[in-house]
Protein backbone atom coordinates (compact mmCIF):
# COMPACT_ATOMS: atom_id res chain seq x y z
CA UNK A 1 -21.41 11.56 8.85
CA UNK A 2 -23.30 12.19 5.44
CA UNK A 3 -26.55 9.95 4.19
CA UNK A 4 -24.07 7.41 2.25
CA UNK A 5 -21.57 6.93 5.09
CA UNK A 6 -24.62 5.87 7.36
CA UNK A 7 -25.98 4.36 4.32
CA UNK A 8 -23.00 2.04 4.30
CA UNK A 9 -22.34 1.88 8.07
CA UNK A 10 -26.04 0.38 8.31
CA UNK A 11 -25.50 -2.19 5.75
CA UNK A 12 -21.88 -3.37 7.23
CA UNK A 13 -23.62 -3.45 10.55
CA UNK A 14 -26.69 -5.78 9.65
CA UNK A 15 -24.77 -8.07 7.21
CA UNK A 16 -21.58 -8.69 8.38
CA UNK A 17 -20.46 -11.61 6.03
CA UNK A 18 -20.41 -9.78 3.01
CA UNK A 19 -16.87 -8.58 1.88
CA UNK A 20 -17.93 -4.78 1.88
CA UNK A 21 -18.47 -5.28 5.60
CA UNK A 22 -15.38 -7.47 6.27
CA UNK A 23 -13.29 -4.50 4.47
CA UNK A 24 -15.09 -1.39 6.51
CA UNK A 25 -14.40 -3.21 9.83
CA UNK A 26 -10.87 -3.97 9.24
CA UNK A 27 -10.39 -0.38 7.94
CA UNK A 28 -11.95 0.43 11.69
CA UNK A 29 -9.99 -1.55 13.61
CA UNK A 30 -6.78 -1.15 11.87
CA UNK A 31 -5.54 2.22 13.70
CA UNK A 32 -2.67 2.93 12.42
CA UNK A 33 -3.56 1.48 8.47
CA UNK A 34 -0.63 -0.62 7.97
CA UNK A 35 -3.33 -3.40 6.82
CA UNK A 36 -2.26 -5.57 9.74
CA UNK A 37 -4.33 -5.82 12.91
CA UNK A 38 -2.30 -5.96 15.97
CA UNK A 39 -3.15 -7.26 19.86
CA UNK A 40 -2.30 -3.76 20.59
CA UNK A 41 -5.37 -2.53 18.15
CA UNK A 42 -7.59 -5.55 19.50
CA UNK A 43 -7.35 -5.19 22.98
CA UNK A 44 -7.82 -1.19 22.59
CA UNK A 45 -11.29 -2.15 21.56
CA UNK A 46 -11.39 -5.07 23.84
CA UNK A 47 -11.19 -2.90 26.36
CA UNK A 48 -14.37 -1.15 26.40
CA UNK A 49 -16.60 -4.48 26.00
CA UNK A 50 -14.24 -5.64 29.08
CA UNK A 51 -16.01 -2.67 31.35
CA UNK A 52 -19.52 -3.66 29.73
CA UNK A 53 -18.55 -7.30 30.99
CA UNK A 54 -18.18 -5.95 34.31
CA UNK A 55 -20.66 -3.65 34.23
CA UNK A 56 -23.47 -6.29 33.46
CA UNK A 57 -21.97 -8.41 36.28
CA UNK A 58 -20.64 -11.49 33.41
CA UNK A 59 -17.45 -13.17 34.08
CA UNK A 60 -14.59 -11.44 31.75
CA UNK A 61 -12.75 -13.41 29.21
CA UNK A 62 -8.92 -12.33 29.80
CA UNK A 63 -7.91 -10.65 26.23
CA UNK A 64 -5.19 -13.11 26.55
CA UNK A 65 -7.17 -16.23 25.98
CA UNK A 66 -9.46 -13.98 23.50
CA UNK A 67 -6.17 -13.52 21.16
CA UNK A 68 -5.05 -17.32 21.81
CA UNK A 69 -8.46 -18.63 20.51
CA UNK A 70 -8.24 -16.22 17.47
CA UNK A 71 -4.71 -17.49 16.74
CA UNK A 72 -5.91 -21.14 16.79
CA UNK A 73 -8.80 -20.31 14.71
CA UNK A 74 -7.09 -18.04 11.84
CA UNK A 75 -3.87 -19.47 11.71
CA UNK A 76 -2.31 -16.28 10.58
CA UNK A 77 1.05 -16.73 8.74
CA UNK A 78 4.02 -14.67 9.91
CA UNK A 79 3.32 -13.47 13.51
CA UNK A 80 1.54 -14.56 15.62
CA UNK A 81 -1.71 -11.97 16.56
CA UNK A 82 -0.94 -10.13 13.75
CA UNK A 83 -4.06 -10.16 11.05
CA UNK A 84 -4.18 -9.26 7.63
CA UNK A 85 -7.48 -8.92 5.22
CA UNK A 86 -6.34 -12.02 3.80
CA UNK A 87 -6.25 -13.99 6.97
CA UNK A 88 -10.40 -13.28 7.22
């Protein structure tokens, strides 16, 4: 990672309600870059904050009920647990 890609990770880290950061983290959760988050692309980085849950002795949140809260808060159109850029 060069000076400008930490440059940029920094700022999308601190600030992440500007559209610059909303863009990089999609980009970095969307695996496969078909500009549609999937559950399968969620709860592969669900996963690891699911062992530091259990790991810090807190009381897990199923991925299940993660993805059903984010469905009733986004409303995505089409499919269900399927996010695009335009949905955020």
């Amino acid at each position: 990672m060069g000076y400008e890609d930490f440059v940029y990770f920094m700022l999308c880290e601190e600030d992440k309600s500007t559209v610059q950061s909303l863009n990089y983290w999609f980009r970095v959760i969307d695996l496969d870059d078909n500009q549609i988050i999937t559950p399968q692309e969620m709860d592969y980085f669900y996963e690891e904050q699911l062992h530091r849950l259990e790991y810090l002795n807190h009381e897990p949140i199923l991925f299940v009920d993660l993805l059903c809260q984010m469905n009733d808060m986004i409303k995505p159109k089409g499919t269900e647990g399927h996010f695009h850029l335009s949905h955020l």
